[in-house]
PDB file of N, CA and C in Angstrom:
ATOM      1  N   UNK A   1      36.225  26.396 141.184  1.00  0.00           N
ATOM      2  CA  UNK A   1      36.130  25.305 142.148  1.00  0.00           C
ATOM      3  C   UNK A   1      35.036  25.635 143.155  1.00  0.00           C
ATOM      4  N   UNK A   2      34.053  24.644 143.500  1.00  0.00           N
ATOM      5  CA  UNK A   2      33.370  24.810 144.433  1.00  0.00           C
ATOM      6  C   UNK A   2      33.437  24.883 145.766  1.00  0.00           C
ATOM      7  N   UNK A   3      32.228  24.628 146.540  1.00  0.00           N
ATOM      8  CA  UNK A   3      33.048  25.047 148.332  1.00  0.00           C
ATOM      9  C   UNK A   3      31.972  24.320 149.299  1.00  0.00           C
ATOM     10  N   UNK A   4      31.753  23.797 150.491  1.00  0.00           N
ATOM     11  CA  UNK A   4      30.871  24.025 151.229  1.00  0.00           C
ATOM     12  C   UNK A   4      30.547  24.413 152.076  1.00  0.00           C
ATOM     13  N   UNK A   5      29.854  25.334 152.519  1.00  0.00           N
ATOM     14  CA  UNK A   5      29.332  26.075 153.684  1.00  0.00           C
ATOM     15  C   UNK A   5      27.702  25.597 154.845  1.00  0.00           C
ATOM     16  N   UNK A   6      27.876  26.119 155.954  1.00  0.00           N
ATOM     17  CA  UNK A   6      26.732  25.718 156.662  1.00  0.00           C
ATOM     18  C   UNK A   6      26.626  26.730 157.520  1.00  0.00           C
ATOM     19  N   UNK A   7      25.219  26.661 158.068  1.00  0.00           N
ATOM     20  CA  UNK A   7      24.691  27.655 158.863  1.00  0.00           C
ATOM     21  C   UNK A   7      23.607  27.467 159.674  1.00  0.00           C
ATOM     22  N   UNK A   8      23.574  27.154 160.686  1.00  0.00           N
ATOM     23  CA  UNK A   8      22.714  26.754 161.887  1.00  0.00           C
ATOM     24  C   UNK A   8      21.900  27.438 162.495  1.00  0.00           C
ATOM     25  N   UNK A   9      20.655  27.776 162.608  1.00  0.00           N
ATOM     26  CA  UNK A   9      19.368  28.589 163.578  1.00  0.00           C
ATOM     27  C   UNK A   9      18.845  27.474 164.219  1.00  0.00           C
ATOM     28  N   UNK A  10      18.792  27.970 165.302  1.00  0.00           N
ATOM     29  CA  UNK A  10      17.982  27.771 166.372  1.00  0.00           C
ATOM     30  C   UNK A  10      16.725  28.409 166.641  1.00  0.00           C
ATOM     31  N   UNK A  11      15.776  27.434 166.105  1.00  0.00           N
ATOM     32  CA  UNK A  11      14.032  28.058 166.022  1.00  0.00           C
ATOM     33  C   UNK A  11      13.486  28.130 167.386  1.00  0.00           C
ATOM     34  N   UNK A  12      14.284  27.161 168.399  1.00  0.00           N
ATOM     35  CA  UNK A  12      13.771  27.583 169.532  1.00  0.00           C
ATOM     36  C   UNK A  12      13.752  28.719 170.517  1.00  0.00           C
ATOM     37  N   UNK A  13      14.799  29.415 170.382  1.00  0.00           N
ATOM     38  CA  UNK A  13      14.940  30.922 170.810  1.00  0.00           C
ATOM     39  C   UNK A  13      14.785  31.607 169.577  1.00  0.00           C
ATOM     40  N   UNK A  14      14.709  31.860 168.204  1.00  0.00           N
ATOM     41  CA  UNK A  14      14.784  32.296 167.075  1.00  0.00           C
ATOM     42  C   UNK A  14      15.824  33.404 167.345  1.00  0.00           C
ATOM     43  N   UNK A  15      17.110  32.185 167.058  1.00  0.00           N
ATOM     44  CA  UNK A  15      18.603  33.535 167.078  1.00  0.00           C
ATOM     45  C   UNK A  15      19.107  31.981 166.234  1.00  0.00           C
ATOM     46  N   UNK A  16      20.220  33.233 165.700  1.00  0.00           N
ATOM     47  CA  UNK A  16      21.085  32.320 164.990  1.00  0.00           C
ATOM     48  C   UNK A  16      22.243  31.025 166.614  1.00  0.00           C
ATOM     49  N   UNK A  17      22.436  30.024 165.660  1.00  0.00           N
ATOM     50  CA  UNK A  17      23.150  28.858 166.972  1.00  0.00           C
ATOM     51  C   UNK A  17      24.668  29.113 167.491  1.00  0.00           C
ATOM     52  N   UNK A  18      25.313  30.285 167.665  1.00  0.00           N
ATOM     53  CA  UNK A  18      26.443  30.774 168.240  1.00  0.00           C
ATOM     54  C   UNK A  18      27.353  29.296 168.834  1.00  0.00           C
ATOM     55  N   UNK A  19      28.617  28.569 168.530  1.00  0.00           N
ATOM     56  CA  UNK A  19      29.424  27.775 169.263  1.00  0.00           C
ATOM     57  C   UNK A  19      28.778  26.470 169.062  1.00  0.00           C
ATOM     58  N   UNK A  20      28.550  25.875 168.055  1.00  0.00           N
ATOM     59  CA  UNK A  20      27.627  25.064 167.552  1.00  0.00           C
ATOM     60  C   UNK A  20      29.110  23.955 167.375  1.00  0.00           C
ATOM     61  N   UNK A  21      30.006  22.927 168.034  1.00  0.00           N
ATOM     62  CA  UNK A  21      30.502  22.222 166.890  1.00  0.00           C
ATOM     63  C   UNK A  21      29.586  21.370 166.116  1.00  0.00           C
ATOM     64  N   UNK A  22      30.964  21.163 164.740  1.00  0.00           N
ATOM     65  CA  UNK A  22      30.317  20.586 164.002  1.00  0.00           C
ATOM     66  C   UNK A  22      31.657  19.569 163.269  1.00  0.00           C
ATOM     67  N   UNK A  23      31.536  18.407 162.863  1.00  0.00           N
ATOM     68  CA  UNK A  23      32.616  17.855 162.438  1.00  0.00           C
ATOM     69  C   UNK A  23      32.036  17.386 161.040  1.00  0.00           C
ATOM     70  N   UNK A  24      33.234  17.271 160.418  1.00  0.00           N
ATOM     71  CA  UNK A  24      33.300  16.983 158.903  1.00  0.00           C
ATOM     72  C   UNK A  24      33.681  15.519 158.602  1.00  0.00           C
ATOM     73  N   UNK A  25      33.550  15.059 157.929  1.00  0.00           N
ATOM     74  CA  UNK A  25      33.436  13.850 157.789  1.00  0.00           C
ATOM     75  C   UNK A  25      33.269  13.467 155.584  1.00  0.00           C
ATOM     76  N   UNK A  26      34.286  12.443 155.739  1.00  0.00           N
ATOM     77  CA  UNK A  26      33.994  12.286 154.446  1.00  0.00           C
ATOM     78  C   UNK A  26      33.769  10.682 154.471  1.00  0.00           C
ATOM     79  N   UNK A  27      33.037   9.794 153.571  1.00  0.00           N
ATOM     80  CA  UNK A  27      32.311   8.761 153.654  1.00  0.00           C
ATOM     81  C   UNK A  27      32.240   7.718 152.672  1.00  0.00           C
ATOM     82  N   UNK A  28      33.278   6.650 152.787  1.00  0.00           N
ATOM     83  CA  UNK A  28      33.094   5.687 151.700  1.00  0.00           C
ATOM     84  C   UNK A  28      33.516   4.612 152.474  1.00  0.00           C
ATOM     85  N   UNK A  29      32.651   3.624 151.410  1.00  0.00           N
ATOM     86  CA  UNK A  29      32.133   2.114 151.971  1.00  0.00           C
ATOM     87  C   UNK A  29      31.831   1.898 153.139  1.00  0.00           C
ATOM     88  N   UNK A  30      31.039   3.058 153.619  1.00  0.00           N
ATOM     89  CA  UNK A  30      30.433   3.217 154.956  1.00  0.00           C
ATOM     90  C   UNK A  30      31.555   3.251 155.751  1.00  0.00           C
ATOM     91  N   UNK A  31      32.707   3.729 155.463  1.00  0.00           N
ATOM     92  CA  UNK A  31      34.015   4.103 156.605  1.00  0.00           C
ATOM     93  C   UNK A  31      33.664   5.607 156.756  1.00  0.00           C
ATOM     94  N   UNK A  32      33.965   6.376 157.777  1.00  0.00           N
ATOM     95  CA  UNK A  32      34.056   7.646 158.113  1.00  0.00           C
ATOM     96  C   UNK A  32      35.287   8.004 158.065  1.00  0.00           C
ATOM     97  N   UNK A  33      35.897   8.878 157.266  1.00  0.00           N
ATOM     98  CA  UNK A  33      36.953   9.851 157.433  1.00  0.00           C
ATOM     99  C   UNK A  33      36.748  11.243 158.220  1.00  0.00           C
ATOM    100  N   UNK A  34      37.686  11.510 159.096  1.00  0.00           N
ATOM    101  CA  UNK A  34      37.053  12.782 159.939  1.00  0.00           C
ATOM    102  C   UNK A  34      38.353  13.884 159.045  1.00  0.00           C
ATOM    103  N   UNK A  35      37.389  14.613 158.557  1.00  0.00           N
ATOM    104  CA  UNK A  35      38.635  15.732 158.125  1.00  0.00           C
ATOM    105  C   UNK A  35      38.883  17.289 158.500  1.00  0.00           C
ATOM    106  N   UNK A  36      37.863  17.659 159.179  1.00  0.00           N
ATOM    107  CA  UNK A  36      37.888  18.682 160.239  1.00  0.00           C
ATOM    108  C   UNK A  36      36.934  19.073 161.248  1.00  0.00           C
ATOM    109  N   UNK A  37      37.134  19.712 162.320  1.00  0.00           N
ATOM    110  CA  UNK A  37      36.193  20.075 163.346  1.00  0.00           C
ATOM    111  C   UNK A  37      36.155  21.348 163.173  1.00  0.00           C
ATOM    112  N   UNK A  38      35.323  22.230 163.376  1.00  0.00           N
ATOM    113  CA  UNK A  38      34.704  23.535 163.206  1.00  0.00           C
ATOM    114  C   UNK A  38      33.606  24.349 164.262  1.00  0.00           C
ATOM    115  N   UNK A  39      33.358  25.649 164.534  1.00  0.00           N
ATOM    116  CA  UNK A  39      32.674  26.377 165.481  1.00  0.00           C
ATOM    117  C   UNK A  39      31.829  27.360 164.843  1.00  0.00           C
ATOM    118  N   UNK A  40      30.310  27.154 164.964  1.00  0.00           N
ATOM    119  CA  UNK A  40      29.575  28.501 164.258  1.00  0.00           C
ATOM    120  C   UNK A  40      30.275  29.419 165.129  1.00  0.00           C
ATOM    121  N   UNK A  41      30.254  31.041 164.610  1.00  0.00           N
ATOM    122  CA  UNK A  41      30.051  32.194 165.170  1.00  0.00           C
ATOM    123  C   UNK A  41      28.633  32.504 165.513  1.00  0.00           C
ATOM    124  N   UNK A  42      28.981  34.246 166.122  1.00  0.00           N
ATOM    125  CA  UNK A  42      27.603  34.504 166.267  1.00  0.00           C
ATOM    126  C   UNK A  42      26.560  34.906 165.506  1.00  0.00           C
ATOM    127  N   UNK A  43      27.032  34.753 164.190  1.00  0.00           N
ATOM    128  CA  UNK A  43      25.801  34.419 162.919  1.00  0.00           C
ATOM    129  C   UNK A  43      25.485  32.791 162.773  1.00  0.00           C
ATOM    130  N   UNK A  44      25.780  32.025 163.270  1.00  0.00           N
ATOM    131  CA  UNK A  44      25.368  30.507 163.505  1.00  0.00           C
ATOM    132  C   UNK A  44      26.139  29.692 162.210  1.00  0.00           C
ATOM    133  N   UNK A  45      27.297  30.901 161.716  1.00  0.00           N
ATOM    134  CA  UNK A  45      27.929  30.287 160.747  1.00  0.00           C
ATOM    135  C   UNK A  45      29.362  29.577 160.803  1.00  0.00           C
ATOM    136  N   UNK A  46      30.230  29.217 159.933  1.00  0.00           N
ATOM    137  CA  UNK A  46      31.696  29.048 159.976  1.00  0.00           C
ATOM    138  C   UNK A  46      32.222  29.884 159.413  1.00  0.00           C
ATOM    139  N   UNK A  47      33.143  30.477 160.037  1.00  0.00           N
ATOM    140  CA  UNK A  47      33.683  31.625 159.496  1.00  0.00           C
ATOM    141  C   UNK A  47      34.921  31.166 158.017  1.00  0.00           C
ATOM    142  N   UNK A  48      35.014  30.024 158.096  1.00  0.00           N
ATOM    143  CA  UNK A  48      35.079  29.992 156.061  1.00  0.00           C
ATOM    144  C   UNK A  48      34.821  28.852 155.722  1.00  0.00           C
ATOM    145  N   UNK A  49      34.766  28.247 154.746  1.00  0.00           N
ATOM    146  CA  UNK A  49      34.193  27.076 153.966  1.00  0.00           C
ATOM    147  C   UNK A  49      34.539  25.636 155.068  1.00  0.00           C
ATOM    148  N   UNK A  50      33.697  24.739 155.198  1.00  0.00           N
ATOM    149  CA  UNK A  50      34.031  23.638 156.094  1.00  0.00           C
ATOM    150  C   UNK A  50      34.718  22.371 154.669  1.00  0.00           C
ATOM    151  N   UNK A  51      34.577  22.969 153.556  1.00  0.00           N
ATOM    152  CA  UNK A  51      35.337  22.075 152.809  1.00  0.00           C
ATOM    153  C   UNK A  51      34.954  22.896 151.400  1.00  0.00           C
ATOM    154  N   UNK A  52      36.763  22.540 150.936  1.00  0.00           N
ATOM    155  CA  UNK A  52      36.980  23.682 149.827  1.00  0.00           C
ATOM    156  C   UNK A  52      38.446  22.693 148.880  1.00  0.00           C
ATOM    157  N   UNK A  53      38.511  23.508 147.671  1.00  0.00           N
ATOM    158  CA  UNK A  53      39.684  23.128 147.178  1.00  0.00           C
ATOM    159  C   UNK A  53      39.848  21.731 146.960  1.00  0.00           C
ATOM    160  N   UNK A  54      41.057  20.937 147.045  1.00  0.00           N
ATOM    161  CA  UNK A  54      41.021  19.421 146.880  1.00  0.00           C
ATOM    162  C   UNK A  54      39.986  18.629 147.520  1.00  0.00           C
ATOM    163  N   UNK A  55      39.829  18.803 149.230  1.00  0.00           N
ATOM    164  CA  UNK A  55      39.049  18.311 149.262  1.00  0.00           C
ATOM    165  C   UNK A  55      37.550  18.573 148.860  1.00  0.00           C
ATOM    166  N   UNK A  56      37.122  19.355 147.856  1.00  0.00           N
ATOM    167  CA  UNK A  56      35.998  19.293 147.905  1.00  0.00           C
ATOM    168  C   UNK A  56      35.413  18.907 145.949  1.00  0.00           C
ATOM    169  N   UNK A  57      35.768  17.348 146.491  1.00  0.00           N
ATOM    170  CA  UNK A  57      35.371  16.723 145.251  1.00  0.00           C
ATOM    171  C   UNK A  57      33.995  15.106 145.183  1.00  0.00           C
ATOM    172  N   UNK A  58      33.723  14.843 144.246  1.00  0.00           N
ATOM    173  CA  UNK A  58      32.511  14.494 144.003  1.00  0.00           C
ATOM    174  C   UNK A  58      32.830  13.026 145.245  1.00  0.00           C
ATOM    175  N   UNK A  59      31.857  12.600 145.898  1.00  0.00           N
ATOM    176  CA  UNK A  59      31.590  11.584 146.550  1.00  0.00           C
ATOM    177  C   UNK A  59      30.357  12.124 147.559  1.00  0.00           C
ATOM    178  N   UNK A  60      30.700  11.310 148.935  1.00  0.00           N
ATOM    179  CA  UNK A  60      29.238  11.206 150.065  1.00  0.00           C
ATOM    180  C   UNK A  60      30.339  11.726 151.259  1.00  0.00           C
ATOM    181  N   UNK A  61      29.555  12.852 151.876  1.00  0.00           N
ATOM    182  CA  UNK A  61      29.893  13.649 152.808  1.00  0.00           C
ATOM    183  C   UNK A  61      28.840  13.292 154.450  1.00  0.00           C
ATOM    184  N   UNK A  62      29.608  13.812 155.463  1.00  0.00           N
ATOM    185  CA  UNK A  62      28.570  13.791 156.521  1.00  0.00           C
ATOM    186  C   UNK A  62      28.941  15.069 157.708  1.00  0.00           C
ATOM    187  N   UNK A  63      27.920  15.669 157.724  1.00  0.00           N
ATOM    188  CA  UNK A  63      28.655  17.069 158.928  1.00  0.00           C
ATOM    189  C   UNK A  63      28.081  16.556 160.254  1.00  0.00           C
ATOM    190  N   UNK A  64      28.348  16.855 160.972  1.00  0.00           N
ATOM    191  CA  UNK A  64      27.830  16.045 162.925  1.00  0.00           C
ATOM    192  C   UNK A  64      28.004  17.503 163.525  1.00  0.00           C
ATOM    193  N   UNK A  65      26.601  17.482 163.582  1.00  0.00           N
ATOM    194  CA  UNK A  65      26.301  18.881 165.022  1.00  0.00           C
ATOM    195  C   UNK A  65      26.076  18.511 165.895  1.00  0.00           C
ATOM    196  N   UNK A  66      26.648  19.274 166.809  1.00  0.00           N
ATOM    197  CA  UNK A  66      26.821  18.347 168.054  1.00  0.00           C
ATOM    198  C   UNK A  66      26.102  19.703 169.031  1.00  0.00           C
ATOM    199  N   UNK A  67      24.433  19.578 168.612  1.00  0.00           N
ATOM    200  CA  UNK A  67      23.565  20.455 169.023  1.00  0.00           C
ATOM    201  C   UNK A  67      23.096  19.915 170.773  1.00  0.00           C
ATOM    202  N   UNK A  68      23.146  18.838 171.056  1.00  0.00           N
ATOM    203  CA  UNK A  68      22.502  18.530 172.550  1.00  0.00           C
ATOM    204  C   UNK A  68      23.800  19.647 173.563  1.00  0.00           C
ATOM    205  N   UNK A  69      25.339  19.373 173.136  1.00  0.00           N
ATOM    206  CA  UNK A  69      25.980  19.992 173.962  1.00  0.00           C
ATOM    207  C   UNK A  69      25.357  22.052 173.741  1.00  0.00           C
ATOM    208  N   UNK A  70      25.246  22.385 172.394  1.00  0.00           N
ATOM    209  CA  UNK A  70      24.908  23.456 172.109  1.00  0.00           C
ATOM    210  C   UNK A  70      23.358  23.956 173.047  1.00  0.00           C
ATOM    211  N   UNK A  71      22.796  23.394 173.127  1.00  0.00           N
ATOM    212  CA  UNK A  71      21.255  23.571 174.369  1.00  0.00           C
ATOM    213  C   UNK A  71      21.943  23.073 175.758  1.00  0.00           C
ATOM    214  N   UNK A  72      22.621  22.557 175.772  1.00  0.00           N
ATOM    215  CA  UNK A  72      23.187  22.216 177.178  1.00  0.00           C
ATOM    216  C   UNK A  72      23.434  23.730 177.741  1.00  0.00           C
ATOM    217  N   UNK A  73      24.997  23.922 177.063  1.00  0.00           N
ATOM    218  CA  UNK A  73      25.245  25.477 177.576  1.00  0.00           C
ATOM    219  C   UNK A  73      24.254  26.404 177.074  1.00  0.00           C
ATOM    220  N   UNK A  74      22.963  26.592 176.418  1.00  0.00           N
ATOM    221  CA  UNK A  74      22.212  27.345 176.435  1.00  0.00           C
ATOM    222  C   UNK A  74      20.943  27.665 177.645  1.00  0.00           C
ATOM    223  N   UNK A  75      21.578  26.215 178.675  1.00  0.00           N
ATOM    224  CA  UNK A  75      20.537  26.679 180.122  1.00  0.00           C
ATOM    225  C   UNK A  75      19.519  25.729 179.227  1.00  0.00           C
ATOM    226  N   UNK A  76      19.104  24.894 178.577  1.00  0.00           N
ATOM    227  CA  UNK A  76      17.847  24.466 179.292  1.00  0.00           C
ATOM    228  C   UNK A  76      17.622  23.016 179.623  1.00  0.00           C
ATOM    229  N   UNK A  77      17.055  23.287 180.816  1.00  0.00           N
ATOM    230  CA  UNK A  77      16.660  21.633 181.222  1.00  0.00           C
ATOM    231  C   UNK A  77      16.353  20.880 180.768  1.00  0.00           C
ATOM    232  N   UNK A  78      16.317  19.820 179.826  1.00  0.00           N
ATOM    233  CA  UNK A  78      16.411  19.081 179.417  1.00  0.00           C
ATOM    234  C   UNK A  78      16.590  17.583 180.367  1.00  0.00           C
ATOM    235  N   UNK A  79      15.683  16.662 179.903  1.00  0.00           N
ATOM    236  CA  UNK A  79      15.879  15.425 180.381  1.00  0.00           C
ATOM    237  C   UNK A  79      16.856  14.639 180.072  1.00  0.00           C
ATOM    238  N   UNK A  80      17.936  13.777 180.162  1.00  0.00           N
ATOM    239  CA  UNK A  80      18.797  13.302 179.985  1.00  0.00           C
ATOM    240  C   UNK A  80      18.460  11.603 179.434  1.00  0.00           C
ATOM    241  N   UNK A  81      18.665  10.697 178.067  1.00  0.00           N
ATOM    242  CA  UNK A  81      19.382  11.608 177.182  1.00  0.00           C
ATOM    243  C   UNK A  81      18.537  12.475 176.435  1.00  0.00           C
ATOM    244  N   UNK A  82      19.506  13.492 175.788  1.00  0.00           N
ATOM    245  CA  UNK A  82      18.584  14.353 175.205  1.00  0.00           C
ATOM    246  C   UNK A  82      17.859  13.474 173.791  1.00  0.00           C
ATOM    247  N   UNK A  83      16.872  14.151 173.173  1.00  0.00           N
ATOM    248  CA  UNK A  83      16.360  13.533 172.416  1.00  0.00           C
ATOM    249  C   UNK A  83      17.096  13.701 170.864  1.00  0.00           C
ATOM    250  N   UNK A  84      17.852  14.650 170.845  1.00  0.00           N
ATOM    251  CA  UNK A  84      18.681  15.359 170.040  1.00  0.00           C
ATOM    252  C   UNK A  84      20.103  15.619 170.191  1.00  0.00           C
ATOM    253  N   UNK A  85      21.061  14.813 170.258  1.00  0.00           N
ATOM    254  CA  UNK A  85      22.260  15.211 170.589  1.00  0.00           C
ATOM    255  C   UNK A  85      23.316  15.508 169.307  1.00  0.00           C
ATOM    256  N   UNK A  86      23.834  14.120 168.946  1.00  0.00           N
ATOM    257  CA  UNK A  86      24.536  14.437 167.561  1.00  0.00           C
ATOM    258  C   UNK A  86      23.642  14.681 166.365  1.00  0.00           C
ATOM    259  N   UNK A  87      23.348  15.138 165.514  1.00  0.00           N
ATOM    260  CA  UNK A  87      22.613  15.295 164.337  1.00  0.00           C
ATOM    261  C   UNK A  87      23.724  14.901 162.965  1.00  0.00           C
ATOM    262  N   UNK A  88      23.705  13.637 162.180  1.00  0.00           N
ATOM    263  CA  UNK A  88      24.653  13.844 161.626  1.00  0.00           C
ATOM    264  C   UNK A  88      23.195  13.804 159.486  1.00  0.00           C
ATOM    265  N   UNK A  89      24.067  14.613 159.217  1.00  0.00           N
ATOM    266  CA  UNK A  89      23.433  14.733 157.840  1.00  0.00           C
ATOM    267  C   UNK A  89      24.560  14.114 156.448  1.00  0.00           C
ATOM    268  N   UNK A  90      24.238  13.634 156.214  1.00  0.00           N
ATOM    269  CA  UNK A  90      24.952  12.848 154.928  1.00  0.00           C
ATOM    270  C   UNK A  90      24.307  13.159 153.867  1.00  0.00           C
ATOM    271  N   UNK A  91      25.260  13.749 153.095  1.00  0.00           N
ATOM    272  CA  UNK A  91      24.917  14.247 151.620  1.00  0.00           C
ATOM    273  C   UNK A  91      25.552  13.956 150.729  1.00  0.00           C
ATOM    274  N   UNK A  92      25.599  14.067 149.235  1.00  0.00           N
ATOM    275  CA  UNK A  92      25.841  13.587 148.459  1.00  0.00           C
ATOM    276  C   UNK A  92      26.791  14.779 147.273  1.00  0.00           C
ATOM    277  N   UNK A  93      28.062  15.267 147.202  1.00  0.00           N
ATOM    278  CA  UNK A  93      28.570  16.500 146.023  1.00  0.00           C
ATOM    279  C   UNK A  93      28.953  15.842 144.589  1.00  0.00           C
ATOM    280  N   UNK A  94      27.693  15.910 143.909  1.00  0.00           N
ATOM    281  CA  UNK A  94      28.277  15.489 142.080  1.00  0.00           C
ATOM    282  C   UNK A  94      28.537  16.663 141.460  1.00  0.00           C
ATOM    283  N   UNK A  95      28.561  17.790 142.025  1.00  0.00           N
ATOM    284  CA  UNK A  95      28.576  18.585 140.619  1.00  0.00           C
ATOM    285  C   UNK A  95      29.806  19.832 141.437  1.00  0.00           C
ATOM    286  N   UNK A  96      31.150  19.377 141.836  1.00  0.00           N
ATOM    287  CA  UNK A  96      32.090  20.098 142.585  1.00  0.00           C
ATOM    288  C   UNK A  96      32.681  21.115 142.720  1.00  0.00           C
ATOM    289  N   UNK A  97      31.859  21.979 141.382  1.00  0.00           N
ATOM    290  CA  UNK A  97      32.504  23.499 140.953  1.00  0.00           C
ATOM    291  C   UNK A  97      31.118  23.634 141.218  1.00  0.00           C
ATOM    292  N   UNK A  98      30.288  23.322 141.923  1.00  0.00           N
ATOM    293  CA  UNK A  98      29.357  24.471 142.851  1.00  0.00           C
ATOM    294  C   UNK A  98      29.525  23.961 144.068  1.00  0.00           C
ATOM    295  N   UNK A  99      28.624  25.844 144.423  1.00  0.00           N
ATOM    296  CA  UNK A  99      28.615  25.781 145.981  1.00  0.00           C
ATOM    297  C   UNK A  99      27.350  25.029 146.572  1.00  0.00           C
ATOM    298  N   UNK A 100      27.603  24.230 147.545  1.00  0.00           N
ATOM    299  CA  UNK A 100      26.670  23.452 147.870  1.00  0.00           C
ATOM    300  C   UNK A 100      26.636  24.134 149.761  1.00  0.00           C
ATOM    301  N   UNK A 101      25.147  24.603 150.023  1.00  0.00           N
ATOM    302  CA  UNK A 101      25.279  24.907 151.363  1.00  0.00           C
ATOM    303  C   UNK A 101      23.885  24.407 152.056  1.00  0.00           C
ATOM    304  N   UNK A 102      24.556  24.089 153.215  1.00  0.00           N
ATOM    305  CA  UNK A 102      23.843  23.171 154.454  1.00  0.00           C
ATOM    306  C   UNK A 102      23.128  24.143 155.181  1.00  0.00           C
ATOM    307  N   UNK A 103      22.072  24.583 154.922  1.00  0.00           N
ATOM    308  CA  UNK A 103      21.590  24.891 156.808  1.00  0.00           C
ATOM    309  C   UNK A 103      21.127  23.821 157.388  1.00  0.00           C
ATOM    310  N   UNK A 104      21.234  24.166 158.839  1.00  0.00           N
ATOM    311  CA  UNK A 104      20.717  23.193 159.331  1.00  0.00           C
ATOM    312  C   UNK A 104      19.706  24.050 160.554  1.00  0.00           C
ATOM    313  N   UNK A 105      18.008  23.517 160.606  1.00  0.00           N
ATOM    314  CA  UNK A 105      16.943  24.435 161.699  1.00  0.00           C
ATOM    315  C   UNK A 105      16.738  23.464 162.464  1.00  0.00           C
ATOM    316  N   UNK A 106      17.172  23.965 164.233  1.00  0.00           N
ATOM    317  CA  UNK A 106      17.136  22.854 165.244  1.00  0.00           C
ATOM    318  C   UNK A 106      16.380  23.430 166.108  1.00  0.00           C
ATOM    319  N   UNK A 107      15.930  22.837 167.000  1.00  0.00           N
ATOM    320  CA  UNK A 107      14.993  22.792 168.549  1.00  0.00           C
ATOM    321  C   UNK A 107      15.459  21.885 169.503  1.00  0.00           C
ATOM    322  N   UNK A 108      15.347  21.266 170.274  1.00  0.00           N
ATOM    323  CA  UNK A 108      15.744  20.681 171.263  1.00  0.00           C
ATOM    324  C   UNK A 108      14.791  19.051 170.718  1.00  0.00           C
ATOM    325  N   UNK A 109      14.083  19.069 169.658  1.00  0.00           N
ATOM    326  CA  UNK A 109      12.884  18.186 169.580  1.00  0.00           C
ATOM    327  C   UNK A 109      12.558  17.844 167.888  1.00  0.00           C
ATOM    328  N   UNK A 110      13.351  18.530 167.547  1.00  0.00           N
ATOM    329  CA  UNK A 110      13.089  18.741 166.257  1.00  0.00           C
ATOM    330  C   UNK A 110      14.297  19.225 164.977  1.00  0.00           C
ATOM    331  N   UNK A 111      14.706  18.776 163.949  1.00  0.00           N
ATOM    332  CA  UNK A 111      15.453  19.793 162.956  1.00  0.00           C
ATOM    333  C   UNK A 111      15.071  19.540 161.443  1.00  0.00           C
ATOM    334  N   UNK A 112      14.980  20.442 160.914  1.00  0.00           N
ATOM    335  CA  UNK A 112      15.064  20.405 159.431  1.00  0.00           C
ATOM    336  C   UNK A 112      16.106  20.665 158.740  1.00  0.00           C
ATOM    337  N   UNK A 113      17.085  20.484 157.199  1.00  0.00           N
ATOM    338  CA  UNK A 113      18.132  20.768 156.545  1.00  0.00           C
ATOM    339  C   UNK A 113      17.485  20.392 154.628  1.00  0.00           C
ATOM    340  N   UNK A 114      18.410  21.354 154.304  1.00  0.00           N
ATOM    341  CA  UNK A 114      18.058  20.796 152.599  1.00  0.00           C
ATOM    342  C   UNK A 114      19.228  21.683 151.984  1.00  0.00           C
ATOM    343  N   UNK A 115      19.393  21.445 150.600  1.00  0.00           N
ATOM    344  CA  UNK A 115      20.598  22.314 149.943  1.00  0.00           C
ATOM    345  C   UNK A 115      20.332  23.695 149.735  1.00  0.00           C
ATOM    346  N   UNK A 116      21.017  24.670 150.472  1.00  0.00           N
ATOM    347  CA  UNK A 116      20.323  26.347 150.219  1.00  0.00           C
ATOM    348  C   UNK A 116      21.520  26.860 149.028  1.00  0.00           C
ATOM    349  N   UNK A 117      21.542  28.286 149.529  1.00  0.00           N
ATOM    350  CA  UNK A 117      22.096  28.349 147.985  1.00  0.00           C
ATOM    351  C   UNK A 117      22.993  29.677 148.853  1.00  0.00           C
TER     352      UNK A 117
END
């Protein structure tokens, strides 16, 4: 059975994103199901799979980092609103006996994500 995992850096200090939430979300006919909330550690990770087991079967997923509060408590000034607050990524699991993993690379201005391994 497969699993999914994620992992967050912050390119703007280049450290991993420590206390990052992030919510889970599962996604059909454009309804949102929320099925858990979660906290990187101080490797910018979740300390175990953000979706595993039953739930982690073929449909459209969405994770929500909730990076503007994450630069908030990181001290920096920032103009209000931020330009970056929720980040939500919607993806797609067809093949459910693999592992499918999220990073996600943020800045206060900027992020990139794709399927890592």
């Amino acid at each position: 059975m497969g699993f999914l995992t994620t992992h967050v850096l912050d390119t703007a200090h280049g450290c991993p994103a420590e206390n990052v939430r992030i919510g889970m979300y599962r996604v059909s006919n454009n309804i949102t199901e929320h099925l858990l909330d979660a906290v990187t550690n101080e490797d910018g990770r979740c300390e175990n799979p953000v979706l595993k087991d039953d739930e982690f079967a073929v449909g459209t997923y969405e994770l929500h980092f909730y990076i503007g509060d994450y630069f908030k408590d990181k001290g920096m000034d920032l103009v209000a609103p931020n330009f970056l607050d929720i980040i939500p990524v919607r993806f797609g699991i067809s093949l459910p006996e693999e592992h499918y993993h999220i990073p996600l690379l943020v800045s206060p201005f900027s992020y990139s994500t794709y399927r890592g391994s």
